[in-house]
C-alpha atoms as a PDB file:
ATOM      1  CA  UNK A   1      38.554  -9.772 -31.761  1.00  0.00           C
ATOM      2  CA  UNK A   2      38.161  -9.103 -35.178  1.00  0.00           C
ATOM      3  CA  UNK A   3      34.492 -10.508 -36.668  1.00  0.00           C
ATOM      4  CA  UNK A   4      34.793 -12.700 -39.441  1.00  0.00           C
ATOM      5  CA  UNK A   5      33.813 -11.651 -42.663  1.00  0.00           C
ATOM      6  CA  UNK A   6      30.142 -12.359 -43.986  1.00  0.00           C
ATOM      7  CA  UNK A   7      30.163 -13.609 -47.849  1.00  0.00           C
ATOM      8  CA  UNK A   8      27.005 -13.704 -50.205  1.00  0.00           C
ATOM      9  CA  UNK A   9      26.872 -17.435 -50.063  1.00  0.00           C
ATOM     10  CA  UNK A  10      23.641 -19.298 -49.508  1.00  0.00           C
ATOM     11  CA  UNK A  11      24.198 -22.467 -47.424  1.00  0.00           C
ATOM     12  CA  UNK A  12      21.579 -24.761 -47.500  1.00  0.00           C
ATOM     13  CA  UNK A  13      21.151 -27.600 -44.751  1.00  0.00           C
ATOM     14  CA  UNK A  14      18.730 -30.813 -45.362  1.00  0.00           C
ATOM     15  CA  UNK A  15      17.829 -33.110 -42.361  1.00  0.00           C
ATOM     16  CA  UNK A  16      17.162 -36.213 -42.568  1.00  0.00           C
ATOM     17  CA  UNK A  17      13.640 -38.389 -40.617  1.00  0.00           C
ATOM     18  CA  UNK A  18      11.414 -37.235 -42.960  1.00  0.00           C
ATOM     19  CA  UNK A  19      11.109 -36.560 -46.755  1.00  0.00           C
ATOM     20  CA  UNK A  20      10.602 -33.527 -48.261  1.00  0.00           C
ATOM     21  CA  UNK A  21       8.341 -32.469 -51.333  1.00  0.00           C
ATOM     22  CA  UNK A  22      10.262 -32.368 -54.941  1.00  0.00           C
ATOM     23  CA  UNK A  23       9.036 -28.447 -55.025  1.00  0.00           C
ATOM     24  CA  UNK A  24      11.314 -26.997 -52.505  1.00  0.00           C
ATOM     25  CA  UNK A  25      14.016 -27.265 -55.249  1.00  0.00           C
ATOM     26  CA  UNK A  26      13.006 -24.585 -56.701  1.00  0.00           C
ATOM     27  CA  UNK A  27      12.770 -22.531 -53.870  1.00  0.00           C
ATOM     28  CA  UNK A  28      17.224 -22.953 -53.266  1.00  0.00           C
ATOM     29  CA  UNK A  29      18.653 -20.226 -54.679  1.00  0.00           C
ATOM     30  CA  UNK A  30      21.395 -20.953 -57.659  1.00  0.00           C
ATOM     31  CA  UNK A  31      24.842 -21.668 -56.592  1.00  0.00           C
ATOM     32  CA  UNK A  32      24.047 -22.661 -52.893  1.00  0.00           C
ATOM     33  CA  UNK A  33      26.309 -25.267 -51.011  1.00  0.00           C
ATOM     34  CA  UNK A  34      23.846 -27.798 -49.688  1.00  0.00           C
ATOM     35  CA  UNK A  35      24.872 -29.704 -46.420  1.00  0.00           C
ATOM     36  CA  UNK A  36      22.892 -33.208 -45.796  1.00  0.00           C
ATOM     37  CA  UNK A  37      23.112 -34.277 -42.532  1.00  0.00           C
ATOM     38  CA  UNK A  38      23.261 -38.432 -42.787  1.00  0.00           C
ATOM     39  CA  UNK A  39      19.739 -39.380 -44.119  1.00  0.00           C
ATOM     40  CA  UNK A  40      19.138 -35.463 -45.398  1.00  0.00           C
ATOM     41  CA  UNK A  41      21.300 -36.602 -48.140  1.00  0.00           C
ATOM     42  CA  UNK A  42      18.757 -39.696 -49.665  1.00  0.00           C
ATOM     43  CA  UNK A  43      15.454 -37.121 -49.228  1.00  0.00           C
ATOM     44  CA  UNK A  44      17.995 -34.308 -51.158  1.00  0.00           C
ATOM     45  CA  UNK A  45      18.601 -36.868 -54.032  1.00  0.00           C
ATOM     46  CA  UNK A  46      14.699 -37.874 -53.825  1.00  0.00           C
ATOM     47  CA  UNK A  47      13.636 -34.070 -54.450  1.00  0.00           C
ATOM     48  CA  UNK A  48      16.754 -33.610 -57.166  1.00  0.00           C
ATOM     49  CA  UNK A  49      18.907 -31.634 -55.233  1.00  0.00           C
ATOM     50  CA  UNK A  50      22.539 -33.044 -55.243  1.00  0.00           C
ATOM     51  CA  UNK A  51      24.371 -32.408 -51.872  1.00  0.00           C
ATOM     52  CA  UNK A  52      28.131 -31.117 -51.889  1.00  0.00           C
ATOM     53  CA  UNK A  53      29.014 -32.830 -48.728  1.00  0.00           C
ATOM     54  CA  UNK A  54      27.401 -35.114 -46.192  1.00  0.00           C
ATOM     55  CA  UNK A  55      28.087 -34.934 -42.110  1.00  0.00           C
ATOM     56  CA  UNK A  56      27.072 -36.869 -39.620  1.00  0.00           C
ATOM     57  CA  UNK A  57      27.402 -40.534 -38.060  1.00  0.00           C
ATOM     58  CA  UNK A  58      26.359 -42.059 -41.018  1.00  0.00           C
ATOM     59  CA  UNK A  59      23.779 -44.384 -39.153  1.00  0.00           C
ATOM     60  CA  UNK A  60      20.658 -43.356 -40.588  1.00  0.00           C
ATOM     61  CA  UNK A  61      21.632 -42.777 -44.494  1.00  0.00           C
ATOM     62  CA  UNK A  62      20.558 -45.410 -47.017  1.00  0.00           C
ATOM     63  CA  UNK A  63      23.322 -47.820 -48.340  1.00  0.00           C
ATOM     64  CA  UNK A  64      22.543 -46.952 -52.055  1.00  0.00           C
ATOM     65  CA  UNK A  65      22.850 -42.975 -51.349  1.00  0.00           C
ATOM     66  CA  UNK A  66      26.579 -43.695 -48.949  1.00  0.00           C
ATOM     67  CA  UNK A  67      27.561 -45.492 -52.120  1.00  0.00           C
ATOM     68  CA  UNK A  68      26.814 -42.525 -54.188  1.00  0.00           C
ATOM     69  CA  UNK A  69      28.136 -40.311 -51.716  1.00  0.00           C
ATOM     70  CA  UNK A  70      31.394 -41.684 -51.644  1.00  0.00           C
ATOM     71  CA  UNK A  71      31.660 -41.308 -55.355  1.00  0.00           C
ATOM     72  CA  UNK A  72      30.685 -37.594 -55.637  1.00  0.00           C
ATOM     73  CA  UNK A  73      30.455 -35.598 -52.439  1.00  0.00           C
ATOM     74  CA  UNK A  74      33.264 -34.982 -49.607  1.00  0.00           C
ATOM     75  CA  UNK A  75      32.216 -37.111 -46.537  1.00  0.00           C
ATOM     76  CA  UNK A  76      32.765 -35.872 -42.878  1.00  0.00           C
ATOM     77  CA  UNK A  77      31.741 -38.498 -40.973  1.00  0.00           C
ATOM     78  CA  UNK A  78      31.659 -38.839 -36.517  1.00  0.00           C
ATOM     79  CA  UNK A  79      31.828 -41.899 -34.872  1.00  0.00           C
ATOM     80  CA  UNK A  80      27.677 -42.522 -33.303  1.00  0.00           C
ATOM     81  CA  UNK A  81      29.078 -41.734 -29.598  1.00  0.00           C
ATOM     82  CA  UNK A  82      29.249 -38.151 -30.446  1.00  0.00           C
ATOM     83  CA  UNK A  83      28.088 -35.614 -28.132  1.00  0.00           C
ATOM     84  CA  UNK A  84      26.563 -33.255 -30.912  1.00  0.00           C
ATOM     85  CA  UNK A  85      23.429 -34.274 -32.960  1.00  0.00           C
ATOM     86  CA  UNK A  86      24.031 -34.522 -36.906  1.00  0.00           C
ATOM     87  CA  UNK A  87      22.130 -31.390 -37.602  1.00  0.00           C
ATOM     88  CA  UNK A  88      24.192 -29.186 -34.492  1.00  0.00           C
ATOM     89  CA  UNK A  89      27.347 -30.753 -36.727  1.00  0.00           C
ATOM     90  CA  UNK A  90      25.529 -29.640 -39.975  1.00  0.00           C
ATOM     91  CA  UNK A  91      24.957 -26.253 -38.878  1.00  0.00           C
ATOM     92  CA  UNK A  92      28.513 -25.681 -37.538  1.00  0.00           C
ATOM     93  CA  UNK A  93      29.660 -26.837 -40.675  1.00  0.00           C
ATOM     94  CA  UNK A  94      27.216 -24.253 -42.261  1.00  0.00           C
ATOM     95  CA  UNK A  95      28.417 -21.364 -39.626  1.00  0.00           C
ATOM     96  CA  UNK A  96      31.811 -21.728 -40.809  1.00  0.00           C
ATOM     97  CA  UNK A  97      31.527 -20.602 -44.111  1.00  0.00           C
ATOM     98  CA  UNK A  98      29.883 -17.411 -42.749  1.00  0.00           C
ATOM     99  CA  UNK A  99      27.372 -17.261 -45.233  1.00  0.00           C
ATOM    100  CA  UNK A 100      24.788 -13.983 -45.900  1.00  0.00           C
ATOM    101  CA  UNK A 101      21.696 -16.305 -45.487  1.00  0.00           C
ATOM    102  CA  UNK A 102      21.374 -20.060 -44.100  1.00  0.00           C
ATOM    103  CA  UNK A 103      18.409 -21.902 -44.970  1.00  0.00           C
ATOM    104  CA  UNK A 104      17.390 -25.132 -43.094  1.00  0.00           C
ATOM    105  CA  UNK A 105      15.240 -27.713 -44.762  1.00  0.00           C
ATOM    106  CA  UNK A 106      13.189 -30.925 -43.298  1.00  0.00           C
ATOM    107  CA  UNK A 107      10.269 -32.706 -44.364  1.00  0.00           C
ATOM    108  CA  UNK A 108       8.955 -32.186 -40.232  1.00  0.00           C
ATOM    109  CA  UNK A 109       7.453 -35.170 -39.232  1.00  0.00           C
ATOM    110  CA  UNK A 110       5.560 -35.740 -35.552  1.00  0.00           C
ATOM    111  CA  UNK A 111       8.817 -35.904 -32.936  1.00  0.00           C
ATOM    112  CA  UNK A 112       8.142 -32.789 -30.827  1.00  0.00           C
ATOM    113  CA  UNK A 113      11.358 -33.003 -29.087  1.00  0.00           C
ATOM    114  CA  UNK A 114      13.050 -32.920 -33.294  1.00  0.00           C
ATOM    115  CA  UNK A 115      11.697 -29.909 -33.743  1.00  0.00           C
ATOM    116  CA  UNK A 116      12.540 -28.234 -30.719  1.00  0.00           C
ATOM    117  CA  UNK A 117      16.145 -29.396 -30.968  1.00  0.00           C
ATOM    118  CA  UNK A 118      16.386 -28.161 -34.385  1.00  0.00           C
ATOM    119  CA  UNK A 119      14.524 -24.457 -33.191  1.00  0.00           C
ATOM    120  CA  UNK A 120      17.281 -24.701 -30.459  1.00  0.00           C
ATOM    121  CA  UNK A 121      19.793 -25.137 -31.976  1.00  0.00           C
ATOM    122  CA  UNK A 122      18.968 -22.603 -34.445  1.00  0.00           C
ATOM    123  CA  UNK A 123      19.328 -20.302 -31.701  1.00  0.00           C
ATOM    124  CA  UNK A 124      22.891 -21.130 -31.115  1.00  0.00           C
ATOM    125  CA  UNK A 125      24.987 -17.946 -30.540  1.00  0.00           C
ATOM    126  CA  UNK A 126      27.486 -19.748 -33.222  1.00  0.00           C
ATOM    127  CA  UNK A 127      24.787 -18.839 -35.674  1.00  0.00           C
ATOM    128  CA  UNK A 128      24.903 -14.840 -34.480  1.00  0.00           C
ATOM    129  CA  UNK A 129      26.572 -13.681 -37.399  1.00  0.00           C
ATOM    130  CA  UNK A 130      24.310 -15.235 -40.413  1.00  0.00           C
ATOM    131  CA  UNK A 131      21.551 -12.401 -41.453  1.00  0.00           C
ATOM    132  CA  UNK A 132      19.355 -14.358 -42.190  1.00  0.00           C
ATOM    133  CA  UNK A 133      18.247 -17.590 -40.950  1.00  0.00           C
ATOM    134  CA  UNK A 134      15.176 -19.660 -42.417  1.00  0.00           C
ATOM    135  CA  UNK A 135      13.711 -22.983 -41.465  1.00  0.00           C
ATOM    136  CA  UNK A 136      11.575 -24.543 -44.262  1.00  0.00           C
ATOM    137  CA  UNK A 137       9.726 -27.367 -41.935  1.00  0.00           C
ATOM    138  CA  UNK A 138       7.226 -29.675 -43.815  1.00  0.00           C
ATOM    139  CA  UNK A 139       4.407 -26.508 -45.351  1.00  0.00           C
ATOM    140  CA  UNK A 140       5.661 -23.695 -42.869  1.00  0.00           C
ATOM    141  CA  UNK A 141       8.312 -21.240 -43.483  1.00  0.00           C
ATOM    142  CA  UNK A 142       9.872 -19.719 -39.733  1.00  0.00           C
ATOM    143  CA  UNK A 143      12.778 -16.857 -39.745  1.00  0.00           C
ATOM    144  CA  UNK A 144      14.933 -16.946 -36.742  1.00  0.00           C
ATOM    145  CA  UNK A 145      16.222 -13.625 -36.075  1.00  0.00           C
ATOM    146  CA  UNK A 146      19.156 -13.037 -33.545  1.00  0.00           C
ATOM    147  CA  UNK A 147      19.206  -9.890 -31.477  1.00  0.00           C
ATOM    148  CA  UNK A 148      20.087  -7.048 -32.191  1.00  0.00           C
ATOM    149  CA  UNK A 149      18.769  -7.915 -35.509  1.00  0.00           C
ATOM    150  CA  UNK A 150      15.677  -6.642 -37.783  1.00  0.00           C
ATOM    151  CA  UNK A 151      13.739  -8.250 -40.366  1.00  0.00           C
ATOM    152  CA  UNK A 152      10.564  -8.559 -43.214  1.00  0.00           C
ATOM    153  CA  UNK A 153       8.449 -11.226 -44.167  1.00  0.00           C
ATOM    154  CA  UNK A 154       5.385 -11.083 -46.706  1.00  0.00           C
ATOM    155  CA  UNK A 155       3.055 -13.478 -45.839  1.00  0.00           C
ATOM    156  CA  UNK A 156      -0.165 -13.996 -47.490  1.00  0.00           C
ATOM    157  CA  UNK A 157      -2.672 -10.980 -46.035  1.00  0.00           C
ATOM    158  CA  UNK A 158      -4.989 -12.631 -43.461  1.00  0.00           C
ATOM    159  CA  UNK A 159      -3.284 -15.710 -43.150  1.00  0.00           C
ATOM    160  CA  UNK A 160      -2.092 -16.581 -39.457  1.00  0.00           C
ATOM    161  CA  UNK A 161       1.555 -15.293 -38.113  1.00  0.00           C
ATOM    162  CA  UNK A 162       3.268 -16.638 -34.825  1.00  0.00           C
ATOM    163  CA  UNK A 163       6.154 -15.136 -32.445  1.00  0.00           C
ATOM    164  CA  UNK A 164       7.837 -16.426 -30.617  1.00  0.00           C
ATOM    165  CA  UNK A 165      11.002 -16.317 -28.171  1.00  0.00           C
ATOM    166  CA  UNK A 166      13.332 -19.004 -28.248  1.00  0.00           C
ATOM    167  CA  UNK A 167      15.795 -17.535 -25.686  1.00  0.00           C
ATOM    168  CA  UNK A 168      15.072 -15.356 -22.356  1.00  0.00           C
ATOM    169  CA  UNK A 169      14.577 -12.667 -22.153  1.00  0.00           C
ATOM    170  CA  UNK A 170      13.800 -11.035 -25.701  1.00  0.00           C
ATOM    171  CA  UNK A 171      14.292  -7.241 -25.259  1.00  0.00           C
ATOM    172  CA  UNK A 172      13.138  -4.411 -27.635  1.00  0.00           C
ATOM    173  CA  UNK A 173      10.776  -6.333 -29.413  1.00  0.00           C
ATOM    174  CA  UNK A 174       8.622  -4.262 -32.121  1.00  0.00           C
ATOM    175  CA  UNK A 175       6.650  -6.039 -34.354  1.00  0.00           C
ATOM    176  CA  UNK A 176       4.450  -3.975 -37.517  1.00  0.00           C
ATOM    177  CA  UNK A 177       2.644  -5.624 -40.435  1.00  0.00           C
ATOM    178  CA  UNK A 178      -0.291  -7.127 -38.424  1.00  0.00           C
ATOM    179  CA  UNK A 179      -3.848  -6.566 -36.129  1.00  0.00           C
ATOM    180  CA  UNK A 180      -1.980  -6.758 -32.750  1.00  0.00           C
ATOM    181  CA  UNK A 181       1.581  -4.960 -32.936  1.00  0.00           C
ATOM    182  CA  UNK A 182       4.327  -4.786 -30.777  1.00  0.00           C
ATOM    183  CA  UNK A 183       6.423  -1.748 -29.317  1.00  0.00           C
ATOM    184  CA  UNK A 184       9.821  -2.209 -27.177  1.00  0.00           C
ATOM    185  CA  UNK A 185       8.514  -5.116 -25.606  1.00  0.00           C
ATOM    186  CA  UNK A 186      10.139  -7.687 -23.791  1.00  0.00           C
ATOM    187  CA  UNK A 187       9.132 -11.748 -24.275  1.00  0.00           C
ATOM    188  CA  UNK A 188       9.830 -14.616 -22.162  1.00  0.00           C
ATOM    189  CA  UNK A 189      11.001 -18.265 -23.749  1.00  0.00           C
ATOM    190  CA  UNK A 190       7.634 -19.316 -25.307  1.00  0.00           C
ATOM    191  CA  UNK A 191       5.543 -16.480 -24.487  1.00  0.00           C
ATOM    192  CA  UNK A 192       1.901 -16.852 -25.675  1.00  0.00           C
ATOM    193  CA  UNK A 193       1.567 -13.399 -26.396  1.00  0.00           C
ATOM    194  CA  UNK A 194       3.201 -13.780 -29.932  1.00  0.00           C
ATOM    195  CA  UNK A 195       0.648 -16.446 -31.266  1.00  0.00           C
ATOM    196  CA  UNK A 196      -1.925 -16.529 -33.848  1.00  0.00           C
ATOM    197  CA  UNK A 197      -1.253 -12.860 -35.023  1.00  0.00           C
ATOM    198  CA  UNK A 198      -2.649 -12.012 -38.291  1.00  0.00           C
ATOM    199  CA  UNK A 199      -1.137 -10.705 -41.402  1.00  0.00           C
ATOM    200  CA  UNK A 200      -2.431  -7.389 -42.619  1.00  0.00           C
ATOM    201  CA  UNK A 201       0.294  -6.443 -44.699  1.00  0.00           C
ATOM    202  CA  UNK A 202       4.689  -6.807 -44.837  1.00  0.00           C
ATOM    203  CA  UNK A 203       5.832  -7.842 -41.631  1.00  0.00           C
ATOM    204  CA  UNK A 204       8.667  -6.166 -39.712  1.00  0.00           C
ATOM    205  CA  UNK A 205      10.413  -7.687 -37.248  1.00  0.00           C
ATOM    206  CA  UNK A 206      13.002  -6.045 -34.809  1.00  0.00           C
ATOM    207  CA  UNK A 207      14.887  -7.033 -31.547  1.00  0.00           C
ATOM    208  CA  UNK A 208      17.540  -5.862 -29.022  1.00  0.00           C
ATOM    209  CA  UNK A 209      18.714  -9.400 -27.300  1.00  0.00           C
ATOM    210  CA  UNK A 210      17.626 -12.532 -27.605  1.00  0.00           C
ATOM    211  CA  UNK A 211      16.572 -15.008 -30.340  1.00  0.00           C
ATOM    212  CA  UNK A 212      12.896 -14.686 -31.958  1.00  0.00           C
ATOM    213  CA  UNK A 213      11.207 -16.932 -34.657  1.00  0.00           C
ATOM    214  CA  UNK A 214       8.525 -15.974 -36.822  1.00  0.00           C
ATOM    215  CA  UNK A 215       6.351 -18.586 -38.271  1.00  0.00           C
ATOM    216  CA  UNK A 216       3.666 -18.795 -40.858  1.00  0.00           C
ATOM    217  CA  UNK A 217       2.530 -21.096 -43.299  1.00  0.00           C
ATOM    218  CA  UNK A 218       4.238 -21.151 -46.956  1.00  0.00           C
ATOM    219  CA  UNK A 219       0.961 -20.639 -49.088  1.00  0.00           C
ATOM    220  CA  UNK A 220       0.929 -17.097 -50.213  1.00  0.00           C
ATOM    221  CA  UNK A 221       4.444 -16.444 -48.403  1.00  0.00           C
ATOM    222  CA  UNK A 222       7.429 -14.896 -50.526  1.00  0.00           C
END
């Protein structure tokens, strides 16, 4: 079966729970299509960044930014007995448009089990094809990289860098770039030996199988 083909598009997707800081507008690259899922859309409008559709079950989004949704963006809206969350709808709406990078945007907040719904489903095989895959959460920055993939980061020197597997098992993992490097090696789902790495220079990332996401704070990071 023919793979579709990847375009140069940026898709952008903003979730909501949490606000996000006014500076990450400046950070979206010009020309992206930005996705809100339900309540994304009232923290995209709070940071200026105007949405070009909003998904989801439409339970959490403000009254005032529905009303201004229904006047300027297209709406795709799913009943609340839905069996997909409003950010696995977001990012199949993102996935569809096969875009060249996809970045991911929430404020964070304290729900452990959010953010390891969102990591998961960041490592959803529908999102294979994208290059590159970013999650902006709250002040840290985290590239998901699908295997067989490859990939550079430049964090600040000496700041602290995390990997780690989201799938199992990662195969033909080499990492360069920092004090404790990696060669061909294999990690397990939340391995321990990826954590608290530190950054002596531009990171490179590759991988056979398996999904692997590099985090590290946003000070310093381009």
């Amino acid at each position: 079966m023919e793979q579709p083909q990847v375009t140069d598009e940026t898709v952008v997707v903003i979730l909501g729970a949490e606000s996000i800081d006014r500076s990450i507008a400046s950070r979206i690259p010009e020309n992206a299509y930005v996705i809100a899922a339900d309540s994304g859309l009232d923290h995209a409008r709070s940071a200026g960044i105007s949405p070009d559709v909003l998904i989801g079950d439409l339970d959490s989004i403000s009254s005032r930014g529905l009303k201004w949704a229904r006047k300027n963006v297209e709406i795709v809206a799913y009943p609340a007995d839905k069996d997909d969350t409003d950010t696995e709808l977001a990012l199949e709406l993102a996935a569809a448009r096969h875009p060249a990078r996809l970045i991911v945007i929430s404020g964070g907040g304290d729900r452990l089990d959010h953010t390891l719904a969102v990591l998961g489903a960041l490592a959803h095989v529908n999102l294979t094809s994208i290059p590159t895959i970013d999650l902006w959460w709250a002040t840290h920055d985290i590239r998901v990289v699908h295997g067989p993939g490859r990939t550079q980061v430049k964090p600040a020197v000496g700041s602290v860098l995390s990997l780690v597997a989201l799938t199992s098992p990662c195969t033909g993992v080499s990492l360069t770039g920092t004090r404790w490097t990696l060669s061909n090696e294999t990690l397990d789902a939340l391995d321990g030996r990826g954590v608290s790495n530190i950054v002596e220079g531009d990171v490179e990332l590759k991988l056979m199988t398996g999904v692997l996401a590099l985090f590290h704070s946003r000070e310093g990071s381009q």
